[in-house]
C-alpha atoms as a PDB file:
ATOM      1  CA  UNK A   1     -35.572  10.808 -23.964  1.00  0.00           C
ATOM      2  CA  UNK A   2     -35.673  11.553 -20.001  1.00  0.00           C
ATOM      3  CA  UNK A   3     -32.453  11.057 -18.084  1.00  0.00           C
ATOM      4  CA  UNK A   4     -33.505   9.245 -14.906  1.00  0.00           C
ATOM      5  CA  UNK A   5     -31.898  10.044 -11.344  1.00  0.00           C
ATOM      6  CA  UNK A   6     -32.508   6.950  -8.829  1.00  0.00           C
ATOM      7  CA  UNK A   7     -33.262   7.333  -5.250  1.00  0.00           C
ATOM      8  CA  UNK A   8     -34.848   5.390  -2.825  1.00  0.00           C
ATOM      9  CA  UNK A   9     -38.680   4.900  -3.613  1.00  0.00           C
ATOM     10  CA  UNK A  10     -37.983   8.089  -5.555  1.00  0.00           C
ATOM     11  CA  UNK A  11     -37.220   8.660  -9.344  1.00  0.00           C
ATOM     12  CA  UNK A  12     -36.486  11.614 -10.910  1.00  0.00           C
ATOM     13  CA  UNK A  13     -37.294  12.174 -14.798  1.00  0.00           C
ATOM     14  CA  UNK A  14     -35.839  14.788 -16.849  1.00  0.00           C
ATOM     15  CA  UNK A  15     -38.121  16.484 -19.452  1.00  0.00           C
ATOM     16  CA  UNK A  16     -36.540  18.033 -22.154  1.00  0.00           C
ATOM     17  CA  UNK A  17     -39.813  19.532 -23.920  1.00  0.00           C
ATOM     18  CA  UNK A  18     -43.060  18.930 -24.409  1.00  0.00           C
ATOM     19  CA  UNK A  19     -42.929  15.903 -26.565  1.00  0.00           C
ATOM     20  CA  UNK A  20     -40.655  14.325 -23.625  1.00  0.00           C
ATOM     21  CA  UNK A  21     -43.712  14.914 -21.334  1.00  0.00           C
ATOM     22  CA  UNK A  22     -46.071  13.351 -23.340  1.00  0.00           C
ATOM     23  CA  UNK A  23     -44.373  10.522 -23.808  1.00  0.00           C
ATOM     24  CA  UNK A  24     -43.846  10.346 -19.862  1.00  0.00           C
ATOM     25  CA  UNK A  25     -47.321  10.468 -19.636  1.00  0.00           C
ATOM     26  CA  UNK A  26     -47.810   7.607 -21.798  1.00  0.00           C
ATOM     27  CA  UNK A  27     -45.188   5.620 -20.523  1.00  0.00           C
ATOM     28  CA  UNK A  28     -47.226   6.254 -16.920  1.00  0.00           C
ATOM     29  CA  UNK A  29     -51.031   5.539 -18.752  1.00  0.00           C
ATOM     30  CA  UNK A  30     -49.236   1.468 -19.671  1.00  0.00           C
ATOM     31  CA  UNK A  31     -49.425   0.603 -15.929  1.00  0.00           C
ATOM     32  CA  UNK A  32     -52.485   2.015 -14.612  1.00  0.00           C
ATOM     33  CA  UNK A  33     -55.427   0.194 -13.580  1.00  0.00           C
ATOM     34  CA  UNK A  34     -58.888   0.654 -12.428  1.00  0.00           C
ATOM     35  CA  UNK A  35     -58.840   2.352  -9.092  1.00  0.00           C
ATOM     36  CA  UNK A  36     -55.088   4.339  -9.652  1.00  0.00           C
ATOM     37  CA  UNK A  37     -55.368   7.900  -8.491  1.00  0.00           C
ATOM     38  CA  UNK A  38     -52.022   9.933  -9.582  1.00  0.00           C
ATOM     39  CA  UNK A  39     -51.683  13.188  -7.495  1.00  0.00           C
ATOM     40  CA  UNK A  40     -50.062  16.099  -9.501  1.00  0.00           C
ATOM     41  CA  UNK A  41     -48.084  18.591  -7.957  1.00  0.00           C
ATOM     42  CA  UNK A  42     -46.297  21.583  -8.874  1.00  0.00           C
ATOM     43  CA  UNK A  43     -46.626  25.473  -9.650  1.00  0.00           C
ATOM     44  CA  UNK A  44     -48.214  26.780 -12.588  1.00  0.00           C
ATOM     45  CA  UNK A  45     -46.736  26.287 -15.822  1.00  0.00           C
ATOM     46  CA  UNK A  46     -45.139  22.764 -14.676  1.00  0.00           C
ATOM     47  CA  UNK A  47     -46.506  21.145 -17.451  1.00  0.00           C
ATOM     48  CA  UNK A  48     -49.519  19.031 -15.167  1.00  0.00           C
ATOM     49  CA  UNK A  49     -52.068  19.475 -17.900  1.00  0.00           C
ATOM     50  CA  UNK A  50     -49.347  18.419 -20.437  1.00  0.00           C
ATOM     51  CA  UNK A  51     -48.807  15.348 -18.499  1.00  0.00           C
ATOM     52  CA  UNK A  52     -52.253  14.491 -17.884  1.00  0.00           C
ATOM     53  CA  UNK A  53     -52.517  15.187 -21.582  1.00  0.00           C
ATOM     54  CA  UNK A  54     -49.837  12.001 -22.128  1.00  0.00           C
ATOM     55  CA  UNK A  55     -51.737   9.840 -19.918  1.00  0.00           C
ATOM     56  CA  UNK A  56     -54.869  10.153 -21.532  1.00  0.00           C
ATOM     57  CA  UNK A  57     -53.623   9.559 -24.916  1.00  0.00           C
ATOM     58  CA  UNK A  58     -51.705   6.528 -23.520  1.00  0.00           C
ATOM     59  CA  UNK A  59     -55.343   5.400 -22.530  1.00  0.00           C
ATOM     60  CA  UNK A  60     -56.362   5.980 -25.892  1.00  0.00           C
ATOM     61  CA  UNK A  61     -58.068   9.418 -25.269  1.00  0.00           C
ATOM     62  CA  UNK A  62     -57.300  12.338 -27.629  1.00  0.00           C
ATOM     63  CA  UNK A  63     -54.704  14.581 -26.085  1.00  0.00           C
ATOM     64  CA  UNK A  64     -57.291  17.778 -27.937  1.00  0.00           C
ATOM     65  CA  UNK A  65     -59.778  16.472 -25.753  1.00  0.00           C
ATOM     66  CA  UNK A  66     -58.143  17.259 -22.660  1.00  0.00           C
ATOM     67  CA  UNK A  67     -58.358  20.420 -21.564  1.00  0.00           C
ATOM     68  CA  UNK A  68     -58.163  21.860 -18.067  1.00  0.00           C
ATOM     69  CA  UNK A  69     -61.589  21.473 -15.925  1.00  0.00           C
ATOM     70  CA  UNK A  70     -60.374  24.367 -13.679  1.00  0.00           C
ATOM     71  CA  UNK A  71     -63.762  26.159 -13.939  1.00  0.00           C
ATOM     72  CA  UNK A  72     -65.141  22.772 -13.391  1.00  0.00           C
ATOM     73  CA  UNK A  73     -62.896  21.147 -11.009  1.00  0.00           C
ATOM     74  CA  UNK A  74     -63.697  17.559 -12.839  1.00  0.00           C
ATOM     75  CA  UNK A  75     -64.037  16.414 -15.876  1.00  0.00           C
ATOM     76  CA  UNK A  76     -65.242  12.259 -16.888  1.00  0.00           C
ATOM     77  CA  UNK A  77     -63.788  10.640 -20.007  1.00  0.00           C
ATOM     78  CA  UNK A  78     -65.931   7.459 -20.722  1.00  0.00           C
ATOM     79  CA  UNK A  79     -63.567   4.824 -21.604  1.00  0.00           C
ATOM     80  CA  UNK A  80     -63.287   0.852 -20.687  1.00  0.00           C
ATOM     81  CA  UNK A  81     -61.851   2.451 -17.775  1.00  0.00           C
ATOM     82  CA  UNK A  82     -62.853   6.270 -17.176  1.00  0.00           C
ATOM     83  CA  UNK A  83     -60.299   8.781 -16.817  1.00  0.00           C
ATOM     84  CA  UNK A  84     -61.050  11.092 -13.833  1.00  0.00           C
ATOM     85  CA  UNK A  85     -59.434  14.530 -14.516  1.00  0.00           C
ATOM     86  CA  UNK A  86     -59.449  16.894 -11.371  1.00  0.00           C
ATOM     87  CA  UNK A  87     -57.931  20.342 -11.543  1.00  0.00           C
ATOM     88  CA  UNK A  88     -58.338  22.159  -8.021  1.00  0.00           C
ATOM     89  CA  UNK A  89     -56.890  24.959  -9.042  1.00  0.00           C
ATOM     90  CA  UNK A  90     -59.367  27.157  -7.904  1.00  0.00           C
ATOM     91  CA  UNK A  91     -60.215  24.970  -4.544  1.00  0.00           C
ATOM     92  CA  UNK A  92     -60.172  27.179  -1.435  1.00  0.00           C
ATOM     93  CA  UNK A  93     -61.023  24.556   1.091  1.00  0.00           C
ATOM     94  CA  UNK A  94     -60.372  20.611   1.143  1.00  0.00           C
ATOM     95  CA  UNK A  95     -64.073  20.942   2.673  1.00  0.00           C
ATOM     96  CA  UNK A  96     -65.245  22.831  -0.999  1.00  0.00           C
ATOM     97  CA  UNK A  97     -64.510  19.802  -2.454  1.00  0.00           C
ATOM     98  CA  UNK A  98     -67.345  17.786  -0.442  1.00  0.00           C
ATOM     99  CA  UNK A  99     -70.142  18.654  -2.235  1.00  0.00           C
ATOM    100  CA  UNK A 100     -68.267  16.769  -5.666  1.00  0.00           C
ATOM    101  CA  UNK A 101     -68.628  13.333  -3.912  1.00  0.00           C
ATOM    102  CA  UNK A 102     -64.973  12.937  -4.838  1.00  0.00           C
ATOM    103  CA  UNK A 103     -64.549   9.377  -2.728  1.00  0.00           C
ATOM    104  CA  UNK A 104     -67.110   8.242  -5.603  1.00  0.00           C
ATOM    105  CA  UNK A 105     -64.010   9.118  -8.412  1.00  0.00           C
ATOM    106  CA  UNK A 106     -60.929   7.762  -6.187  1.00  0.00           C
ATOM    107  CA  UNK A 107     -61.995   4.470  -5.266  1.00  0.00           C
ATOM    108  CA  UNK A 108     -64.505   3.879  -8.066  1.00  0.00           C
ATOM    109  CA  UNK A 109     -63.466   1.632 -10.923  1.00  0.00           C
ATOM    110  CA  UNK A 110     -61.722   4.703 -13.398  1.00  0.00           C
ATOM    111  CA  UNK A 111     -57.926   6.599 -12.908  1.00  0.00           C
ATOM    112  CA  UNK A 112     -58.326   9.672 -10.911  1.00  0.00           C
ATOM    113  CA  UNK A 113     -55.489  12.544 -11.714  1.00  0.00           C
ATOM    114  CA  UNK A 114     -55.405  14.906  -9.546  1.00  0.00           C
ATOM    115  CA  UNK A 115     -53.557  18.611 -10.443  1.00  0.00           C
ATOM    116  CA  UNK A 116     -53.092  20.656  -7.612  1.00  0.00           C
ATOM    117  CA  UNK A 117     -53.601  18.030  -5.543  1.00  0.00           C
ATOM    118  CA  UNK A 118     -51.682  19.693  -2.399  1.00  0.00           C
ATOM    119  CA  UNK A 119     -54.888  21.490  -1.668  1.00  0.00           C
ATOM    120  CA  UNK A 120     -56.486  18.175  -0.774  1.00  0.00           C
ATOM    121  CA  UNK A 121     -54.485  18.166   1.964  1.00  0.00           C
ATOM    122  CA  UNK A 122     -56.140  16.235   4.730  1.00  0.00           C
ATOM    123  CA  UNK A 123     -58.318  14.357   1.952  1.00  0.00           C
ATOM    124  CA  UNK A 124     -55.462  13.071   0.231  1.00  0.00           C
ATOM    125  CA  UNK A 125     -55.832   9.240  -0.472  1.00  0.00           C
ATOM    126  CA  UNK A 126     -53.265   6.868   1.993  1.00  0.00           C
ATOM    127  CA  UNK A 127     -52.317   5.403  -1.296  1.00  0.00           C
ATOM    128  CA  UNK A 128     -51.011   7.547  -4.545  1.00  0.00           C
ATOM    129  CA  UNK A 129     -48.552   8.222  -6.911  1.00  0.00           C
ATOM    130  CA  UNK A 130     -47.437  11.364  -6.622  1.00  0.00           C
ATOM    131  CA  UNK A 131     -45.650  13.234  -8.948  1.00  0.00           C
ATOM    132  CA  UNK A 132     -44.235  16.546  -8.175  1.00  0.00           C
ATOM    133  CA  UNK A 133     -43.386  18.986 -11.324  1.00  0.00           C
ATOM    134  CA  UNK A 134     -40.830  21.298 -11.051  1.00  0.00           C
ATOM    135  CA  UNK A 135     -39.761  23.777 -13.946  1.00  0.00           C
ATOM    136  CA  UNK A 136     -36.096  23.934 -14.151  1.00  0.00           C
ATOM    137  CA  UNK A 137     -35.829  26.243 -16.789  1.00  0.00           C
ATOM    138  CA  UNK A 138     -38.001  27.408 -19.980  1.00  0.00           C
ATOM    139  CA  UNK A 139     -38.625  23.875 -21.776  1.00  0.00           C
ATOM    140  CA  UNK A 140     -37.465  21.209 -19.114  1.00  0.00           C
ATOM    141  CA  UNK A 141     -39.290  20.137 -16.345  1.00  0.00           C
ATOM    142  CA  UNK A 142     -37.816  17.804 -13.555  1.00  0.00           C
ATOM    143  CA  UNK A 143     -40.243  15.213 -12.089  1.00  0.00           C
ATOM    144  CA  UNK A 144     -40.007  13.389  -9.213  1.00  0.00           C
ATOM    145  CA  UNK A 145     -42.031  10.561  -8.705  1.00  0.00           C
ATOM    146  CA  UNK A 146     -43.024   8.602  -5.570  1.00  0.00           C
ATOM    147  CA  UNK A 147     -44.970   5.828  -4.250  1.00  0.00           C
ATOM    148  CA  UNK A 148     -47.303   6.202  -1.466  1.00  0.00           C
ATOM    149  CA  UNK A 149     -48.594   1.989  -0.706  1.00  0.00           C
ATOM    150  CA  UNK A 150     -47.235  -1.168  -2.032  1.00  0.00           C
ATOM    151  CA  UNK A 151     -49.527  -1.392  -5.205  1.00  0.00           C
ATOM    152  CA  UNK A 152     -48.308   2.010  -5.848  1.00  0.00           C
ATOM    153  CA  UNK A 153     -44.102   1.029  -5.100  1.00  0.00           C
ATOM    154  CA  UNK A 154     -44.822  -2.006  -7.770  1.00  0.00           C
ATOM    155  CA  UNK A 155     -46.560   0.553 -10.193  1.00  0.00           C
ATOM    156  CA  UNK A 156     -43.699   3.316  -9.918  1.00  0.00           C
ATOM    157  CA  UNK A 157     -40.707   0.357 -10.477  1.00  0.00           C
ATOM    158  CA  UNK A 158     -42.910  -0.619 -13.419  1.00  0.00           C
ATOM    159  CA  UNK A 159     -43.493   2.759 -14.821  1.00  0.00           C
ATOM    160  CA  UNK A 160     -39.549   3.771 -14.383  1.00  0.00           C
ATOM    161  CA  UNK A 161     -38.451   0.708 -16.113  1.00  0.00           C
ATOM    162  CA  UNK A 162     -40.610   1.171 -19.043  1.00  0.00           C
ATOM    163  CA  UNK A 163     -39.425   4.941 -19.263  1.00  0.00           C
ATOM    164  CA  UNK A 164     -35.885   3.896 -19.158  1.00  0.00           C
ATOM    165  CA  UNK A 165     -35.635   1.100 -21.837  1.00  0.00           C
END
């Protein structure tokens, strides 16, 4: 599975492939509760979608049925607790983002993830997990994960102990 690289309120995941993402994903989907928003970032071809992919299967979601909202910027997934998918790829403006009532999705009772979530910028939440993507070379992908709040410091020491056992 993922190698993990330990630093301070940081943790570093190797993926080695796709599959190793999903289950990442998963691993993250055990520990998140109503009201978790998980900020995505990275260039294209990171493997975000992938990710969010493993999350929503780990909340019992079909990974076919996620797909990129990019022409969209959000899609819903109706479950005990909703999955909020945002993709703000095509965002110009934090401002173009008013109009979605996105506050109602962040602190509402679902998960919110967030790709692209660096063009938020001044919206950003105070509190987030963020995980930043980075392609290191064809098939693996180096993420580094961080907590932004206590709840989310307790939920990233969870999330790295279940990917490491």
């Amino acid at each position: 599975m993922a190698r993990i690289i330990y630093h301070p309120k940081i943790y570093s995941f190797l993926s080695r492939g796709v599959s190793d993402t999903l289950k990442i994903g998963k691993a993250i989907a055990k520990h998140l509760n109503k009201g978790d928003i998980v900020c995505l970032f990275g260039n294209l071809g990171a493997g975000k979608t992938v990710l969010v992919k493993g999350i929503a299967e780990g909340l019992g979601i079909k990974r076919n049925k996620i797909i990129s909202p990019t022409f969209v910027l959000i899609r819903e997934y109706k479950m005990d607790i909703p999955l909020y998918h945002f993709d703000l790829y095509r965002l110009k403006s934090p401002k173009d983002i008013f109009g979605l009532g996105y506050e109602e999705y962040f602190f509402n009772d679902g998960i919110t993830v967030i790709e692209w979530a660096d063009r938020l910028k001044y919206l950003l939440p105070g509190e987030f997990l963020k995980i930043e993507l980075l392609i290191k070379t064809n098939s693996e992908r180096l993420f580094k994960f961080r907590a932004f709040g206590r709840h989310y410091e307790e939920l990233l020491k969870n999330i790295h102990e279940n990917i490491s056992h």
